[in-house]
Structure formats: C-alpha cells, structure tokens
N, C-alpha and C. Protein backbone atom coordinates (compact mmCIF):
# COMPACT_ATOMS: atom_id res chain seq x y z
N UNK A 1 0.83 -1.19 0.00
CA UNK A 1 0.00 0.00 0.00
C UNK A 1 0.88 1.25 0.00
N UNK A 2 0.39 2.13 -1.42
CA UNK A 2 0.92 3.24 -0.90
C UNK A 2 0.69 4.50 -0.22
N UNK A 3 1.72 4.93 1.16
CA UNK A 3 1.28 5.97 1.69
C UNK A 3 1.25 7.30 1.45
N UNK A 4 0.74 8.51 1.81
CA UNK A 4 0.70 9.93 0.90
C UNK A 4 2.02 10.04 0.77
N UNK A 5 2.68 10.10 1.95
CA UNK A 5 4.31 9.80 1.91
C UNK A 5 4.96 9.54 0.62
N UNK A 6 4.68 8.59 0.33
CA UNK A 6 5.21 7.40 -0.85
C UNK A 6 4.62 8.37 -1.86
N UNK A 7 3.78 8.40 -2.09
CA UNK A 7 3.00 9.03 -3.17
C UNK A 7 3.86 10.44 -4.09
N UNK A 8 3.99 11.21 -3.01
CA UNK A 8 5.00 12.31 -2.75
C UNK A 8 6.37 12.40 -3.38
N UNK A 9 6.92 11.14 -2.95
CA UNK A 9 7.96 10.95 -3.32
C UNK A 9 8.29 10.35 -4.60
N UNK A 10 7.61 9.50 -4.97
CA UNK A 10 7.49 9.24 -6.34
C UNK A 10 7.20 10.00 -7.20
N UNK A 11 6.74 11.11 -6.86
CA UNK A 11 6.18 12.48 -7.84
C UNK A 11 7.55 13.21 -7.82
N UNK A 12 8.01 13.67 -7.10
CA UNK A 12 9.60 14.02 -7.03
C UNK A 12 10.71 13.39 -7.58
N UNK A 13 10.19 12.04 -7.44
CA UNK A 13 11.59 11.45 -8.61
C UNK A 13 11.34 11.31 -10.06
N UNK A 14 10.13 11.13 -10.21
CA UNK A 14 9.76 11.03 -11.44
C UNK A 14 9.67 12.71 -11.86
N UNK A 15 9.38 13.94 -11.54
CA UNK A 15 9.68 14.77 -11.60
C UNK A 15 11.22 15.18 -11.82
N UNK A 16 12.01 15.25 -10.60
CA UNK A 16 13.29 15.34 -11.07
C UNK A 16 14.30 14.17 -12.54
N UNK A 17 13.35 13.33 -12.52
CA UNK A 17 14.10 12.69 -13.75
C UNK A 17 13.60 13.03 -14.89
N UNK A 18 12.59 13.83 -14.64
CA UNK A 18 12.17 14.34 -15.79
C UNK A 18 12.49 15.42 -16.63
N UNK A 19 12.57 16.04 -15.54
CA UNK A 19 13.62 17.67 -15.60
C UNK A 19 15.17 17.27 -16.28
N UNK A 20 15.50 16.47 -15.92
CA UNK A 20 17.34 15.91 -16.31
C UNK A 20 16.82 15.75 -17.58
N UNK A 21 16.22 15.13 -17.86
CA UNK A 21 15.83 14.45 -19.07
C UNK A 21 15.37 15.39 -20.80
N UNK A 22 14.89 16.48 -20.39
CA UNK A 22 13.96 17.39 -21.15
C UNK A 22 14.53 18.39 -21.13
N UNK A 23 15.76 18.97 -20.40
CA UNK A 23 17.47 19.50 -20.57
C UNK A 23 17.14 20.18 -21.94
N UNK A 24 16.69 21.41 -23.02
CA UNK A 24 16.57 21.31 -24.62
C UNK A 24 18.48 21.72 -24.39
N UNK A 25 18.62 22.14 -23.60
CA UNK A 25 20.04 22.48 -24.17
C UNK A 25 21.14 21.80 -23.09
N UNK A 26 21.65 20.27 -23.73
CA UNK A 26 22.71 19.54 -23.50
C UNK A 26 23.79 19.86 -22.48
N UNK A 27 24.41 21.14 -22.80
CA UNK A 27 25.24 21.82 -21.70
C UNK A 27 24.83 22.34 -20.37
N UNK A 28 25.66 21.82 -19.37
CA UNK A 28 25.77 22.52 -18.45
C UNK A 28 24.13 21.57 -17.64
N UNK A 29 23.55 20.42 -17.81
CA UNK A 29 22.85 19.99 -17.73
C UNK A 29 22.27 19.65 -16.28
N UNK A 30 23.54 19.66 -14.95
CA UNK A 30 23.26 19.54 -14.07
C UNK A 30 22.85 21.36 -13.01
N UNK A 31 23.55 22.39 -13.93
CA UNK A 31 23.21 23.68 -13.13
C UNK A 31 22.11 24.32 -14.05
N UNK A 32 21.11 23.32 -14.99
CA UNK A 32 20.50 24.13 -15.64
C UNK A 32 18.89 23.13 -14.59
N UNK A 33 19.28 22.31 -14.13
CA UNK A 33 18.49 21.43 -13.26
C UNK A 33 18.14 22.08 -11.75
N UNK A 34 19.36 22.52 -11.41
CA UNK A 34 19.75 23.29 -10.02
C UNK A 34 18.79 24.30 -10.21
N UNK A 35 19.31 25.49 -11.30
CA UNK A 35 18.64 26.56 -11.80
C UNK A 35 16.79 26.39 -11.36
N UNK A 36 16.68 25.33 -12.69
CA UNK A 36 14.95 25.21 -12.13
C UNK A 36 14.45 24.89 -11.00
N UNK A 37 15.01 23.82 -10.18
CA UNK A 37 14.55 23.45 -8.63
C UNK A 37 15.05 24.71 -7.59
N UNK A 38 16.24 25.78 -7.95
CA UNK A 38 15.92 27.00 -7.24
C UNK A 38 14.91 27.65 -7.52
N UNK A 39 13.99 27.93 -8.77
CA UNK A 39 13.21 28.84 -8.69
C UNK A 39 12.07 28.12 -8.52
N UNK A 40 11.67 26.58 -8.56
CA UNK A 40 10.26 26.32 -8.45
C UNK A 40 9.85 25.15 -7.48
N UNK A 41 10.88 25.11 -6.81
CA UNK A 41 10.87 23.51 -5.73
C UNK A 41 11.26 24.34 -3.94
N UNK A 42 10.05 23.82 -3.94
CA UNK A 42 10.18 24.65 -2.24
C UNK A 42 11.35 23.77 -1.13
N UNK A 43 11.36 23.99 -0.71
CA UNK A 43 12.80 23.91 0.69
C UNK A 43 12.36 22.60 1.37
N UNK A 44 10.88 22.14 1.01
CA UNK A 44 10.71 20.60 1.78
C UNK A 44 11.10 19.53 0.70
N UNK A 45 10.70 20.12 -0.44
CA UNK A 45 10.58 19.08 -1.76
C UNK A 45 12.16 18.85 -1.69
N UNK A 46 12.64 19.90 -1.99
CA UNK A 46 14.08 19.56 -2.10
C UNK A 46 14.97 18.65 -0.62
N UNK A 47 14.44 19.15 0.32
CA UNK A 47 14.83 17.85 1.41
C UNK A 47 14.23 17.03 1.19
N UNK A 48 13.12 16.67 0.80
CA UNK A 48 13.10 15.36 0.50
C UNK A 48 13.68 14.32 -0.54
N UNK A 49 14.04 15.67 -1.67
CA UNK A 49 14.83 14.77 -3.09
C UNK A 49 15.98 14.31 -1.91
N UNK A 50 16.80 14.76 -1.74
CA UNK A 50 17.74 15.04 -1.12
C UNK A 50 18.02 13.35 -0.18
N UNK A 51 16.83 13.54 0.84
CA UNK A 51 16.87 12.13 1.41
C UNK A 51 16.75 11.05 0.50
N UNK A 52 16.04 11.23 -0.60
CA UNK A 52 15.84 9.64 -1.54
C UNK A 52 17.38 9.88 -2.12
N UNK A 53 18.25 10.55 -2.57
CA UNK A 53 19.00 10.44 -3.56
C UNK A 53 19.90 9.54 -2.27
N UNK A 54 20.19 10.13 -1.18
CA UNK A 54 20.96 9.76 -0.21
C UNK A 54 20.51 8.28 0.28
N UNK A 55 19.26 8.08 0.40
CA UNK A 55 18.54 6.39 0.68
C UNK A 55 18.72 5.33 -0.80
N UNK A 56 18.56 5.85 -1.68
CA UNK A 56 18.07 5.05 -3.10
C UNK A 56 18.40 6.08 -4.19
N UNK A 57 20.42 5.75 -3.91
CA UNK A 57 20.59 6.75 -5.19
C UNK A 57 20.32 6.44 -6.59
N UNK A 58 20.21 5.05 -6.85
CA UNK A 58 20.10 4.79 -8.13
C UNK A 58 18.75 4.71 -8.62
N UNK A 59 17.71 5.53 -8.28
CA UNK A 59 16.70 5.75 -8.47
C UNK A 59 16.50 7.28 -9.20
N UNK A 60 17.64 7.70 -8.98
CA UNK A 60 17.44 9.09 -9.70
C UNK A 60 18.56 9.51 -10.98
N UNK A 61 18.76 10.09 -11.81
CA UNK A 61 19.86 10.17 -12.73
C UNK A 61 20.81 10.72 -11.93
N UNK A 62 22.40 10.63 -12.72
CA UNK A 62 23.47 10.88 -12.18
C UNK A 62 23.38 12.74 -12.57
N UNK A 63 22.82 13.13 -13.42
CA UNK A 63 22.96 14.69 -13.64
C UNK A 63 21.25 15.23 -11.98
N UNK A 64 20.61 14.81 -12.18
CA UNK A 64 20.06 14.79 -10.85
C UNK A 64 20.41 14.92 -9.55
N UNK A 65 21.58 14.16 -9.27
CA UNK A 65 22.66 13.71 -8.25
C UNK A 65 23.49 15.00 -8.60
N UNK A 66 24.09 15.60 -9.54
CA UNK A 66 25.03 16.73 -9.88
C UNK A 66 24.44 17.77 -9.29
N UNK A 67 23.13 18.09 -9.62
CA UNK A 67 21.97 19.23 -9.40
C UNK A 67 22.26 19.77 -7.91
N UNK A 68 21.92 18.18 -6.99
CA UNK A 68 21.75 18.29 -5.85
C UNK A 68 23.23 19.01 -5.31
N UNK A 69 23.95 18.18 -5.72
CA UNK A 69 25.40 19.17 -4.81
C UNK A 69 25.65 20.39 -4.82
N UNK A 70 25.28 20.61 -6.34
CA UNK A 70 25.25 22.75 -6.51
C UNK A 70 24.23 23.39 -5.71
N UNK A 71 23.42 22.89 -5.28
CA UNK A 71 21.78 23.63 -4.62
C UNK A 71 22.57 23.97 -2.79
C-alpha cells in the first residue's frame, strides 16, 4: 500500500528525472536542473529529493545527483 508519503515521493523522482531528461540544451545539464529546482521547488521538496538520492541513489539520474550538490 501506498502511503501519501510514498506518493510524494514518487512524484519528485519522477519529476526530477524528468527535468534531467527534457534538458533542450545539452550543456551545463546539471546547473541548468539546479537553476529550475531554485526557482520552483520549495525547501521541503528539495529535502526530500535530497533524502531519496541519499537512501536510493540509483533511483534518480546521475545529472540529478550533480543538481543536488550545486543547490
């Protein structure tokens, strides 16, 4: 069963892999990721990416994982 919890979080990874993913411009791919989750990902969302990348990193892309260290 999934909890709202769970729910949450799966919207965030599938979100952030989505964002890596849809990048139109190739360069610079992990501070153009950073860029967007500074201006549109509030301060819980991002602790929470934060804990999954750190629990279940291979659940998120490696430019995802880049994002997070610049933020």
């Amino acid at each position: 069963m999934i909890t709202p919890g769970d729910y949450k979080q799966q919207h965030l990874i599938k979100w952030a892999n989505q964002i890596a993913s849809s990048i139109p411009t190739r360069e610079d791919i992990p501070g153009q990721i950073s860029a967007h989750m500074r201006q549109f990902w509030t301060t819980e969302m991002l602790k929470t990416l934060r804990t999954i990348a750190a629990e279940t990193p291979d659940i998120l892309s490696e430019d995802v994982h880049s994002a997070l260290q610049s933020l």
